[in-house]
PDB file of N, CA and C in Angstrom:
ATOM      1  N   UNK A   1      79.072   6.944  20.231  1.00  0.00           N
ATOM      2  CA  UNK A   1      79.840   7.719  19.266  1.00  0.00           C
ATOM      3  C   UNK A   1      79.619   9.207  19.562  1.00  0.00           C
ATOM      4  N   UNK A   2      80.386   9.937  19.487  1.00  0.00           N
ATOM      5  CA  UNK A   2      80.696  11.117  20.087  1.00  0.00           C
ATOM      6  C   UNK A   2      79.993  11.741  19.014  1.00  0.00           C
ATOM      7  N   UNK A   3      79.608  13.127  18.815  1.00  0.00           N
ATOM      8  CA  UNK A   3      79.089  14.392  18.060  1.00  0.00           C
ATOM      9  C   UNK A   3      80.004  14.307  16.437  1.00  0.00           C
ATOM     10  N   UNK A   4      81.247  14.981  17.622  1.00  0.00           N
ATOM     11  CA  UNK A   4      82.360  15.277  16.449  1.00  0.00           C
ATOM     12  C   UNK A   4      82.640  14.182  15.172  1.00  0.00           C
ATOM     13  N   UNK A   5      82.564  12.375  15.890  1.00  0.00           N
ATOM     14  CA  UNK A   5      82.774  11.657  14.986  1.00  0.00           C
ATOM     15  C   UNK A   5      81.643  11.238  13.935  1.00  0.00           C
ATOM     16  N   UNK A   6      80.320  11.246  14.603  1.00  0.00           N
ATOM     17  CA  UNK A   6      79.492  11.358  13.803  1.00  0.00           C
ATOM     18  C   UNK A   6      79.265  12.413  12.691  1.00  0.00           C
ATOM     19  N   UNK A   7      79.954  13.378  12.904  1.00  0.00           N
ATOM     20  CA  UNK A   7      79.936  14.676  11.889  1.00  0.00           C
ATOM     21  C   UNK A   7      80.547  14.495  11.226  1.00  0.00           C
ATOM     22  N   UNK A   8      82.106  13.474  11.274  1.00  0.00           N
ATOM     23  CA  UNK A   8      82.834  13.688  10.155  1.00  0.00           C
ATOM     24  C   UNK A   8      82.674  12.380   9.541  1.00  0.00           C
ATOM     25  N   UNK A   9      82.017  11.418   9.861  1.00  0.00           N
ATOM     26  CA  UNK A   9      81.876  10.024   9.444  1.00  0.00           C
ATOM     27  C   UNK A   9      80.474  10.609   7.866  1.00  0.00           C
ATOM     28  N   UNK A  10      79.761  11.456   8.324  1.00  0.00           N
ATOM     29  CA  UNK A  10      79.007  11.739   7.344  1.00  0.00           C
ATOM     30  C   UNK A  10      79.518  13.248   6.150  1.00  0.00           C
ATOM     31  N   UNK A  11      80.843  13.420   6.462  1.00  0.00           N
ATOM     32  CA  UNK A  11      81.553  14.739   5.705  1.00  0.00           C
ATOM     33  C   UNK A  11      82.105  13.778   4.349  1.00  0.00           C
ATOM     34  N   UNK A  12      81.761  14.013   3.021  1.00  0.00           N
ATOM     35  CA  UNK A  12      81.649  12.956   1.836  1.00  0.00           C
ATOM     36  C   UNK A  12      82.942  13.723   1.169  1.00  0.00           C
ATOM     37  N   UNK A  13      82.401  14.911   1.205  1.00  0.00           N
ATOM     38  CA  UNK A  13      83.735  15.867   0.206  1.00  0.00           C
ATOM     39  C   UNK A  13      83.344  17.283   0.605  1.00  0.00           C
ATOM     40  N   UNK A  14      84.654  18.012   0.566  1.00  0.00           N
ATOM     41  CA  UNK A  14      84.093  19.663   0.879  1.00  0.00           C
ATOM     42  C   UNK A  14      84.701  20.687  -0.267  1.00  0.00           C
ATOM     43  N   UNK A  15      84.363  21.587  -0.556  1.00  0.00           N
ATOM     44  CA  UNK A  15      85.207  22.746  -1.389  1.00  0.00           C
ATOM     45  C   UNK A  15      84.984  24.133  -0.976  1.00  0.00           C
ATOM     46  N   UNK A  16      85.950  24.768  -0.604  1.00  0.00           N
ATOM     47  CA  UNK A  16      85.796  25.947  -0.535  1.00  0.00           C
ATOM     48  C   UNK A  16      85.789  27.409  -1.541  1.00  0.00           C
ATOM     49  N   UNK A  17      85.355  28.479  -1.877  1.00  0.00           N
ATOM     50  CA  UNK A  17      85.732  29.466  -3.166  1.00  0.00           C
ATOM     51  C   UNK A  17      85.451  30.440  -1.999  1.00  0.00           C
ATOM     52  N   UNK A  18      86.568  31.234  -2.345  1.00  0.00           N
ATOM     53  CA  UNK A  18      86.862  32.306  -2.015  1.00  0.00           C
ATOM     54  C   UNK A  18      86.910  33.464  -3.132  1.00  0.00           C
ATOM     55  N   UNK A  19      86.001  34.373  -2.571  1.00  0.00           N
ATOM     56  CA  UNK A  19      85.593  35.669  -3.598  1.00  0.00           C
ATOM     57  C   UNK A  19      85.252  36.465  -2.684  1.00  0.00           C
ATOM     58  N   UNK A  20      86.830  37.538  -2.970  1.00  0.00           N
ATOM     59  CA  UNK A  20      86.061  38.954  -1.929  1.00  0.00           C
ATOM     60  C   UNK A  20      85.967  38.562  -0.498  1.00  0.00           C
ATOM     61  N   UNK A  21      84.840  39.176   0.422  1.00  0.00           N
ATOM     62  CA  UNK A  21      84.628  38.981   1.779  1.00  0.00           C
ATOM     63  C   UNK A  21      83.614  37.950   1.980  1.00  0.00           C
ATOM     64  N   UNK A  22      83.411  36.937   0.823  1.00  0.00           N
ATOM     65  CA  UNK A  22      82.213  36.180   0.794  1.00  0.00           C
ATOM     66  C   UNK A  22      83.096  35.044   0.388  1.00  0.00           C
ATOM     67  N   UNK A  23      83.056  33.871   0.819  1.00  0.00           N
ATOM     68  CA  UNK A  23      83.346  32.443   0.718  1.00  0.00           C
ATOM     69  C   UNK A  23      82.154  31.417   0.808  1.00  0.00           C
ATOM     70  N   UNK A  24      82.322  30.442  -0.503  1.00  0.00           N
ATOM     71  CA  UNK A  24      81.362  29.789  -0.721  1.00  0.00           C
ATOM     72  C   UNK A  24      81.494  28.253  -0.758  1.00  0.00           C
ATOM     73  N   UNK A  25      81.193  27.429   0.579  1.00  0.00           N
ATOM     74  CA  UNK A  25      81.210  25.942   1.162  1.00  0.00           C
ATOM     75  C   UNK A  25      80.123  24.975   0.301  1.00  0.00           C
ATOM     76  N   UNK A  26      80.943  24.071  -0.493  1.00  0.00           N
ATOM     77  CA  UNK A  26      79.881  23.149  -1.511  1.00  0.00           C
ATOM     78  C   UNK A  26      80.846  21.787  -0.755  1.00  0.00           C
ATOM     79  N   UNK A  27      79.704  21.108   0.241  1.00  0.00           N
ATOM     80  CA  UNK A  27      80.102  19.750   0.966  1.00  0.00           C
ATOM     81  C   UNK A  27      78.836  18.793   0.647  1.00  0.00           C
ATOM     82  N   UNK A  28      78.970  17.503   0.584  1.00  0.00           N
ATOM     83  CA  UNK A  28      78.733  16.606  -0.131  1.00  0.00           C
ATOM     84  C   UNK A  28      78.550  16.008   0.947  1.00  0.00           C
ATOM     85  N   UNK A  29      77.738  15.156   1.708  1.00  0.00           N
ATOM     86  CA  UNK A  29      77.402  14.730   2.793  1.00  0.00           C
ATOM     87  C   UNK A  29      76.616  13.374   2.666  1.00  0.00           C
ATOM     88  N   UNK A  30      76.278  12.789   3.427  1.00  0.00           N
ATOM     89  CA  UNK A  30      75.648  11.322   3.705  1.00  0.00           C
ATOM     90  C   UNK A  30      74.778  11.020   4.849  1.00  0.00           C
ATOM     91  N   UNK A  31      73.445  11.024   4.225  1.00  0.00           N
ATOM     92  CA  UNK A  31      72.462  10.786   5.396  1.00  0.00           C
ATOM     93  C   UNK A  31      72.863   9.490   6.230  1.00  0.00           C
ATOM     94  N   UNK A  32      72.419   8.760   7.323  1.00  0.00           N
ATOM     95  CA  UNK A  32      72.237   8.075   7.555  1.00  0.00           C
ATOM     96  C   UNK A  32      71.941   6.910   6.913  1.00  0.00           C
ATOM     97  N   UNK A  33      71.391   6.807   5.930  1.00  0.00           N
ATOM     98  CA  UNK A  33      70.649   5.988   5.049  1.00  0.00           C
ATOM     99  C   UNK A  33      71.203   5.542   4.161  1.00  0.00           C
ATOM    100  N   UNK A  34      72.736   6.578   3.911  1.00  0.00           N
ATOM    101  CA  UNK A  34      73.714   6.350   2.916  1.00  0.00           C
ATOM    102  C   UNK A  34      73.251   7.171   1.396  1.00  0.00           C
ATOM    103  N   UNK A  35      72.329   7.890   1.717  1.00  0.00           N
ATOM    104  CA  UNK A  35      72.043   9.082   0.479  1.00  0.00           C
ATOM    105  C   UNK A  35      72.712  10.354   0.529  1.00  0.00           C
ATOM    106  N   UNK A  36      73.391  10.287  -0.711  1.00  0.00           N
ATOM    107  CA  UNK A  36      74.257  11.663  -0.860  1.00  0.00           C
ATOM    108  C   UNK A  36      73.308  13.115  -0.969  1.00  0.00           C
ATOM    109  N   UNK A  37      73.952  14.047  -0.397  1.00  0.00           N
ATOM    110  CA  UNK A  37      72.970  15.529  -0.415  1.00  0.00           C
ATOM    111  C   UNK A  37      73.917  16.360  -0.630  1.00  0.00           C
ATOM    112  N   UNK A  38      73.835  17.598  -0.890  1.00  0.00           N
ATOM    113  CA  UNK A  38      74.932  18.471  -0.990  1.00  0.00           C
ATOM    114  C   UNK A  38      74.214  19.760  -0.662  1.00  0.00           C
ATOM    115  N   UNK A  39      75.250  20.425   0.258  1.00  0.00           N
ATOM    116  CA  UNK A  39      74.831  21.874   1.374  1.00  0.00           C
ATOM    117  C   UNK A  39      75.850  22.843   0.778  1.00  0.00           C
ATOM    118  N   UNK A  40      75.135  23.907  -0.071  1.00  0.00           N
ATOM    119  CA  UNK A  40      76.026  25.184   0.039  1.00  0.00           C
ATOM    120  C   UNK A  40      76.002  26.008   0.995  1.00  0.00           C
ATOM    121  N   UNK A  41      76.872  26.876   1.013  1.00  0.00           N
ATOM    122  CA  UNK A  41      77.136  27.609   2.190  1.00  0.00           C
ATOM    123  C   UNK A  41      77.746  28.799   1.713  1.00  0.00           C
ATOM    124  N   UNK A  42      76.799  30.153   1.825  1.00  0.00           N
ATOM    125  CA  UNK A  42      77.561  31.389   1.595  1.00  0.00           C
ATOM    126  C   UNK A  42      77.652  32.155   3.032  1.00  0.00           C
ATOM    127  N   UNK A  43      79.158  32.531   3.122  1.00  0.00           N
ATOM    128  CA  UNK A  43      79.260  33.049   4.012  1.00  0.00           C
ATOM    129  C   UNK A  43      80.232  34.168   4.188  1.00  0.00           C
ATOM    130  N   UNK A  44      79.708  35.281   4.460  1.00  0.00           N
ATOM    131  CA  UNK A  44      79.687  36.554   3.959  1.00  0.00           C
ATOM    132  C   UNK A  44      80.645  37.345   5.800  1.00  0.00           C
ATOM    133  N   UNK A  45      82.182  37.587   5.036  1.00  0.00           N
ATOM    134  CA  UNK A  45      82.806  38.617   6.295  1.00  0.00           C
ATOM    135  C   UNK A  45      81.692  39.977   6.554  1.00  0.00           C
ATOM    136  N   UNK A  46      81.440  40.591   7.842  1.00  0.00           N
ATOM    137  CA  UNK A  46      81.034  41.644   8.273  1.00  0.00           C
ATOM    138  C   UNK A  46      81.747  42.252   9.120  1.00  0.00           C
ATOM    139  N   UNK A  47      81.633  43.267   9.919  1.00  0.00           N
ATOM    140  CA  UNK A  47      81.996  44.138  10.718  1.00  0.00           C
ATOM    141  C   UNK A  47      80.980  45.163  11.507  1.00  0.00           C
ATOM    142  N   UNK A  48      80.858  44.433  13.097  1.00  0.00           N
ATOM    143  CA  UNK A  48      80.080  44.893  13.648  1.00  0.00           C
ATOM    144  C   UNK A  48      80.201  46.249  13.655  1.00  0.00           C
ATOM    145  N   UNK A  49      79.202  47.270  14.224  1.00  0.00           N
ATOM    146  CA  UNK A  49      79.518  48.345  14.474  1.00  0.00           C
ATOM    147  C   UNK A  49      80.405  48.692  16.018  1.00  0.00           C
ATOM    148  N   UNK A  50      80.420  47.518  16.904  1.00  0.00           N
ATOM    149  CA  UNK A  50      81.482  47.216  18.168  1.00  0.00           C
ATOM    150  C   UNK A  50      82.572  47.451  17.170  1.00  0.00           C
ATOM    151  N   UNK A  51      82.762  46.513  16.158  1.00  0.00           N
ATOM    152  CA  UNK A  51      84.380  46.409  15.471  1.00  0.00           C
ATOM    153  C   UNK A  51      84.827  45.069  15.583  1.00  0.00           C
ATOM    154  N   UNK A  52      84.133  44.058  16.051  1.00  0.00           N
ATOM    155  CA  UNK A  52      84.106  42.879  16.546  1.00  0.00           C
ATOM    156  C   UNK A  52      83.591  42.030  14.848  1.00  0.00           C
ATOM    157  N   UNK A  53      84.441  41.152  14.824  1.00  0.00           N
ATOM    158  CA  UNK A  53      84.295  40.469  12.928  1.00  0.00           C
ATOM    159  C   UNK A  53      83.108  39.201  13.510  1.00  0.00           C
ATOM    160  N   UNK A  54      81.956  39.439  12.273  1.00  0.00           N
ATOM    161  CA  UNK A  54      80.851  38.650  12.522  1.00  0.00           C
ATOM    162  C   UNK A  54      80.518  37.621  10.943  1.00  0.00           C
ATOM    163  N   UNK A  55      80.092  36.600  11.152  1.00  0.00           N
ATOM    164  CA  UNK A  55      80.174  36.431   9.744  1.00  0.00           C
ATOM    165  C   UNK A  55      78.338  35.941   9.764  1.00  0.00           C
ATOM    166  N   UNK A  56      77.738  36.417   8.327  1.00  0.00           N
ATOM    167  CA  UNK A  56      76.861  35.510   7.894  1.00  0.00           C
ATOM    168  C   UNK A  56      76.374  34.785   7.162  1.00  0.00           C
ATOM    169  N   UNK A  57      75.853  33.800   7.499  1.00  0.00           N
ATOM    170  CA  UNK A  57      75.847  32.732   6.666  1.00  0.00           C
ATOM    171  C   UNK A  57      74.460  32.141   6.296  1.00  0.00           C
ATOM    172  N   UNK A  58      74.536  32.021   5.313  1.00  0.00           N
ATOM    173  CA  UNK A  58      73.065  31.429   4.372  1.00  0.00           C
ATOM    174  C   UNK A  58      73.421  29.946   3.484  1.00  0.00           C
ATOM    175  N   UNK A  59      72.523  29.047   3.933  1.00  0.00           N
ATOM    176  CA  UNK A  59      72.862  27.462   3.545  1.00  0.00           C
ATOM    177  C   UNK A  59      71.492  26.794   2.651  1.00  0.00           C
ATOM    178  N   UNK A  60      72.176  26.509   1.542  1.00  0.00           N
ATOM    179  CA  UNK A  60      70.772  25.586   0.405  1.00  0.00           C
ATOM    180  C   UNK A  60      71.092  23.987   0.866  1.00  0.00           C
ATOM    181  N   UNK A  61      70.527  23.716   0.774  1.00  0.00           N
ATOM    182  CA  UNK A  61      69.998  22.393   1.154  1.00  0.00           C
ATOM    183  C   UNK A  61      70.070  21.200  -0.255  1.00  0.00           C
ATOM    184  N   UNK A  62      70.698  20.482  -0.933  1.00  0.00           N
ATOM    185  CA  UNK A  62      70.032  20.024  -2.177  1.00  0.00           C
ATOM    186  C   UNK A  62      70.069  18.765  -2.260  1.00  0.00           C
ATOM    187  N   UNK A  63      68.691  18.381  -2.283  1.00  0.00           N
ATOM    188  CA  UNK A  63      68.913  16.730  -2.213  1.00  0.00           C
ATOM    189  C   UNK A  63      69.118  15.653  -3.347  1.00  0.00           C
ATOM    190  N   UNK A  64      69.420  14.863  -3.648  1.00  0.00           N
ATOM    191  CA  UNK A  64      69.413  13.784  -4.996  1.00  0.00           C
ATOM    192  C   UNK A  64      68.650  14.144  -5.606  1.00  0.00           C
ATOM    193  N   UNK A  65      66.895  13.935  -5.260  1.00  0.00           N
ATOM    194  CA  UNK A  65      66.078  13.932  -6.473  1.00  0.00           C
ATOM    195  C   UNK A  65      66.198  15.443  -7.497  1.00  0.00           C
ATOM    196  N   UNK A  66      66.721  16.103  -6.583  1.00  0.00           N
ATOM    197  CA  UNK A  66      66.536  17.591  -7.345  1.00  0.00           C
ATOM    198  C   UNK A  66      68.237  17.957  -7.894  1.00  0.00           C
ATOM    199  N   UNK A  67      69.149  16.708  -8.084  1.00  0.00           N
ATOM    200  CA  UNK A  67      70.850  17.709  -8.625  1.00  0.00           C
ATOM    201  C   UNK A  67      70.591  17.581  -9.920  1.00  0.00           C
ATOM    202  N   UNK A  68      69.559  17.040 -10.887  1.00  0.00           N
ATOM    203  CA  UNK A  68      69.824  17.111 -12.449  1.00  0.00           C
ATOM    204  C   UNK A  68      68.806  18.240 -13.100  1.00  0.00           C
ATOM    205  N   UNK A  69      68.000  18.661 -12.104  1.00  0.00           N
ATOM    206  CA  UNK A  69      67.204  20.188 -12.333  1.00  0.00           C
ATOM    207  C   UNK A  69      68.127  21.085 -12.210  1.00  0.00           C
ATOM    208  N   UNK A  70      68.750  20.892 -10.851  1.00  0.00           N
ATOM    209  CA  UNK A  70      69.158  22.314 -10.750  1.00  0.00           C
ATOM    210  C   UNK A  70      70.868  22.895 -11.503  1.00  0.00           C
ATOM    211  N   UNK A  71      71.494  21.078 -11.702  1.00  0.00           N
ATOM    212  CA  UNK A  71      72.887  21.304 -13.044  1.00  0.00           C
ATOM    213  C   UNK A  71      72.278  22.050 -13.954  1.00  0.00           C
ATOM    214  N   UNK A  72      70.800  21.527 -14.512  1.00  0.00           N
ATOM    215  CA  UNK A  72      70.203  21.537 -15.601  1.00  0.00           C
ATOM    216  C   UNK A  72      70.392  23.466 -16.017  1.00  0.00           C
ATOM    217  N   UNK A  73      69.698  24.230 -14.877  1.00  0.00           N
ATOM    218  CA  UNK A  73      68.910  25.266 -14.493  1.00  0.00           C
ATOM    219  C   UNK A  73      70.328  25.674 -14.221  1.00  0.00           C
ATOM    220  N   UNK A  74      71.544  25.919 -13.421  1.00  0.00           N
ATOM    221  CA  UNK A  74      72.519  26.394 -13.227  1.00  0.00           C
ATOM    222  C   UNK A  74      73.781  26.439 -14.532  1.00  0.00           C
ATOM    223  N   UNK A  75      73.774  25.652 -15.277  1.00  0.00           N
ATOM    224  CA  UNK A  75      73.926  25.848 -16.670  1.00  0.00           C
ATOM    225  C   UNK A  75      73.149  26.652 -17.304  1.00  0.00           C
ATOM    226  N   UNK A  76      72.273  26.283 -17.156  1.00  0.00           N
ATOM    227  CA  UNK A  76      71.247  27.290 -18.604  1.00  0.00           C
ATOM    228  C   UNK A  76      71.678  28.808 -17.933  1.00  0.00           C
ATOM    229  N   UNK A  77      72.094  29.120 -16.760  1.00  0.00           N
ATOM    230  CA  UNK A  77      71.856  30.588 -16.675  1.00  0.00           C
ATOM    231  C   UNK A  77      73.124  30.886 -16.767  1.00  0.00           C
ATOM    232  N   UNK A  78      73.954  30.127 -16.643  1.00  0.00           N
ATOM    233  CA  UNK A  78      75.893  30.185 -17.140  1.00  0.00           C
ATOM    234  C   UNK A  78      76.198  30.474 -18.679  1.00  0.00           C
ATOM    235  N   UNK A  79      75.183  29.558 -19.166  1.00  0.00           N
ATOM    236  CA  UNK A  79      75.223  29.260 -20.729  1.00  0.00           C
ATOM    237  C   UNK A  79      74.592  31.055 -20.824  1.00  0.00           C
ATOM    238  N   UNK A  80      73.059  31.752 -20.458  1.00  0.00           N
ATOM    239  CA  UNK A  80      73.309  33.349 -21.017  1.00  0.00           C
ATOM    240  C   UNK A  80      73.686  34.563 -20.599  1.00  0.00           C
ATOM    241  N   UNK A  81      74.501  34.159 -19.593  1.00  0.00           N
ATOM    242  CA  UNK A  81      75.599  34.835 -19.044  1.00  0.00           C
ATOM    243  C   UNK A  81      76.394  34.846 -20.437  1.00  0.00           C
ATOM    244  N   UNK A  82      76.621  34.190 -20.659  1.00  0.00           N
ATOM    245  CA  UNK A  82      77.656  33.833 -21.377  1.00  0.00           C
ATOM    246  C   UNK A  82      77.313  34.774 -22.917  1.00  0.00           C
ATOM    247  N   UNK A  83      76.185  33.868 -23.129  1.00  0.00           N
ATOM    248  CA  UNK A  83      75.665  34.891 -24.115  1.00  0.00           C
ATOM    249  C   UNK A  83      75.475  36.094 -23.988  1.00  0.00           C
ATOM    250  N   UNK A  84      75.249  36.634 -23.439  1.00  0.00           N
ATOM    251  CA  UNK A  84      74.800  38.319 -23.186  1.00  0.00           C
ATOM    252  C   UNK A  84      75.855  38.702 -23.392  1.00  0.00           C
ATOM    253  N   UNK A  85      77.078  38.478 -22.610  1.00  0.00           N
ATOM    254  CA  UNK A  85      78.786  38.443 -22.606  1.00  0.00           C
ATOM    255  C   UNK A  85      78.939  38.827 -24.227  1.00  0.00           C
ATOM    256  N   UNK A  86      78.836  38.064 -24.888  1.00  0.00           N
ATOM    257  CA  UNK A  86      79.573  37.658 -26.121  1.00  0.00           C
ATOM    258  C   UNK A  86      78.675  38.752 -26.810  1.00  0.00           C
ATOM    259  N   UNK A  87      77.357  38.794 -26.798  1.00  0.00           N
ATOM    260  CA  UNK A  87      76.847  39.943 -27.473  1.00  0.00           C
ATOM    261  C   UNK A  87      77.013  40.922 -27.498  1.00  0.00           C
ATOM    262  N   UNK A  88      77.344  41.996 -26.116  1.00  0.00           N
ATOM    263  CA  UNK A  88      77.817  42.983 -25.519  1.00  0.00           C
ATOM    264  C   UNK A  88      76.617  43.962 -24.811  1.00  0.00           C
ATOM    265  N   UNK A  89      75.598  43.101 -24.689  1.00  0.00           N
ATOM    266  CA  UNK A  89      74.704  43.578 -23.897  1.00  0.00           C
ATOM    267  C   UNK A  89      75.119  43.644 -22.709  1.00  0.00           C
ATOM    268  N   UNK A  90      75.613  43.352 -22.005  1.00  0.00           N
ATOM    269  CA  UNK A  90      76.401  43.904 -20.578  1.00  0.00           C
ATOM    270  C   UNK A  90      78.201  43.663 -20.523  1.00  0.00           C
ATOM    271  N   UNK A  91      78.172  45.240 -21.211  1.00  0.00           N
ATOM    272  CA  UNK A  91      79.679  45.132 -21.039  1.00  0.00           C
ATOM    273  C   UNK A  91      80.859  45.186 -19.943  1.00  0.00           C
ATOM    274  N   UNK A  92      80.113  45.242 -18.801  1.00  0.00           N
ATOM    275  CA  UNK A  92      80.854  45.244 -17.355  1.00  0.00           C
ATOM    276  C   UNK A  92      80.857  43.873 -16.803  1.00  0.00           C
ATOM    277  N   UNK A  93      80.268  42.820 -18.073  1.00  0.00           N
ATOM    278  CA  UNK A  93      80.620  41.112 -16.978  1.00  0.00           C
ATOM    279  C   UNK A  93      82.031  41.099 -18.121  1.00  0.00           C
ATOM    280  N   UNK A  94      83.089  40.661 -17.014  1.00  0.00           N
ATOM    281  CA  UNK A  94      84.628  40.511 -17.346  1.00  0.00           C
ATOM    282  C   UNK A  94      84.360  39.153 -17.571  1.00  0.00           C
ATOM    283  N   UNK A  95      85.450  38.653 -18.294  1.00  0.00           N
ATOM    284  CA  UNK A  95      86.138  37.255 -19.190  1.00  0.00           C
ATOM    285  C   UNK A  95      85.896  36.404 -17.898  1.00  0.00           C
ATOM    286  N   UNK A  96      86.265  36.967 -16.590  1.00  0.00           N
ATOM    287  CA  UNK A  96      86.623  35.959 -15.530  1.00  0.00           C
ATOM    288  C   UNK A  96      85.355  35.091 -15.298  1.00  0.00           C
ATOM    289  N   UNK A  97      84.195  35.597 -15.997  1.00  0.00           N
ATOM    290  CA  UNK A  97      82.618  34.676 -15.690  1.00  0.00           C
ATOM    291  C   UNK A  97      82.566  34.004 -17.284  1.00  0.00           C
ATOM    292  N   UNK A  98      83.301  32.745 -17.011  1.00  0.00           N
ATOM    293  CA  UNK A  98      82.796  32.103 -18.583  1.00  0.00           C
ATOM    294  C   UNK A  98      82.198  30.888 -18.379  1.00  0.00           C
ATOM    295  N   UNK A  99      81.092  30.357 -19.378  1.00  0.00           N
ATOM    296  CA  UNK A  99      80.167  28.708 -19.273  1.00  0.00           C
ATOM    297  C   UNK A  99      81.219  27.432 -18.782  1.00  0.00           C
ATOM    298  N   UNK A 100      82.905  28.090 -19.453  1.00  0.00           N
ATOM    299  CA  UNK A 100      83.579  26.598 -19.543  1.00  0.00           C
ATOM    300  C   UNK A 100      84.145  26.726 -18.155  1.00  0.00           C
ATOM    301  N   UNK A 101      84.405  27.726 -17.523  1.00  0.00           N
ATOM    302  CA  UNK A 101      84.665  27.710 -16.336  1.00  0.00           C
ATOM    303  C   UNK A 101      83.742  27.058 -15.089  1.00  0.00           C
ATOM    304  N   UNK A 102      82.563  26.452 -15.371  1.00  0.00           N
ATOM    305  CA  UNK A 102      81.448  26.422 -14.537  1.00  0.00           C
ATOM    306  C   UNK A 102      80.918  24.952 -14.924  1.00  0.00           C
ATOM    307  N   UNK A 103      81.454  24.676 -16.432  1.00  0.00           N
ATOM    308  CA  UNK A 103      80.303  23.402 -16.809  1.00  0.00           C
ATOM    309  C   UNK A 103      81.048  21.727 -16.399  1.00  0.00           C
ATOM    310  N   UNK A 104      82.070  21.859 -15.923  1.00  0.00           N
ATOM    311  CA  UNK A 104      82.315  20.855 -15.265  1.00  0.00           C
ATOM    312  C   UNK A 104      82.727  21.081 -13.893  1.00  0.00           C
ATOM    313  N   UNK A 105      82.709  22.049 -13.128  1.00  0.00           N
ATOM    314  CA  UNK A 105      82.696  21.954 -11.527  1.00  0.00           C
ATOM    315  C   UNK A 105      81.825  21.487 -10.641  1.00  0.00           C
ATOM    316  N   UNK A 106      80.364  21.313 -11.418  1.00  0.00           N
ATOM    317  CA  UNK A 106      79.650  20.421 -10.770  1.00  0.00           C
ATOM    318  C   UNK A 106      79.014  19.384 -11.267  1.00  0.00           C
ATOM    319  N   UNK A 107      79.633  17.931 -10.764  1.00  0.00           N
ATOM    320  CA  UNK A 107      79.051  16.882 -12.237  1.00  0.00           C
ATOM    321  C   UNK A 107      77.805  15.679 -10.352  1.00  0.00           C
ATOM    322  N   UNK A 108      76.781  16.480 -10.926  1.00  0.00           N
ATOM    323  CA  UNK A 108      76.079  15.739  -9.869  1.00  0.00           C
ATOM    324  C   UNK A 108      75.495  13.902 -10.159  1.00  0.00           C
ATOM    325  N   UNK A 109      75.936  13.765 -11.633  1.00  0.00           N
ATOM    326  CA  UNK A 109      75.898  12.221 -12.033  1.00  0.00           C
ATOM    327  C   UNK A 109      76.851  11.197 -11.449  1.00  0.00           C
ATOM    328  N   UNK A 110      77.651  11.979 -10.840  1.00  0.00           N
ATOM    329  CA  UNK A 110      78.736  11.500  -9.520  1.00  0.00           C
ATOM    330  C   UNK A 110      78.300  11.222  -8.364  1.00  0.00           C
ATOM    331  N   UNK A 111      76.928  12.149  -7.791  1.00  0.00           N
ATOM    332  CA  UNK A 111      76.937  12.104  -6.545  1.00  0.00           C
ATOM    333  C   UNK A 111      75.576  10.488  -6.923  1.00  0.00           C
ATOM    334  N   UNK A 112      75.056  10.483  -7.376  1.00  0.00           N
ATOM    335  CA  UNK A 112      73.774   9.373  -8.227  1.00  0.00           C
ATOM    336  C   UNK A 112      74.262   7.686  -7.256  1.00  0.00           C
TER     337      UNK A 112
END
């Protein structure tokens, strides 16, 4: 079995977000073993000083035992975003960052 097919035989689901010069890869993958993992991927447009377009990229790793900590923990900090928002302790976060926008895009009791 070739590289390529082995790569996509283990590609489960992918999503891309696009924000700005930074795009952010949430793929859903399958060990060998048949255990689901999920790899973010931020990856950030640059511009060499050649002028030549470079991109970089920084990747989390997240395995099963750890997706109901970190929903857990990635909510809670959506949820006082949210709050702070509504209080007006930081009046420069815009409407476009809200909890309901965030609390079902990642349901990791799916990936289980």
């Amino acid at each position: 079995m070739s590289e390529e097919n082995n790569y996509e035989k283990h590609e489960v689901h992918s999503n891309a977000v696009r924000a700005g010069k930074r795009t952010y890869f949430f793929d859903v993958k399958s060990t060998r073993g048949n255990d689901l993992y999920l790899t973010i991927t931020e990856s950030k447009k640059t511009i060499r000083d050649d002028g030549k377009v470079n991109y970089q990229k920084h990747k989390i790793f997240l395995y099963k035992e750890d997706f109901e900590k970190f929903s857990d923990a990635f909510k809670e900090a959506v949820e006082k975003i949210d709050e702070l928002k509504q209080n007006g302790e930081y009046p420069n976060i815009d409407n476009r960052f809200s909890k309901e926008d965030y609390s079902s895009s990642v349901n990791f009791e799916d990936l289980d």
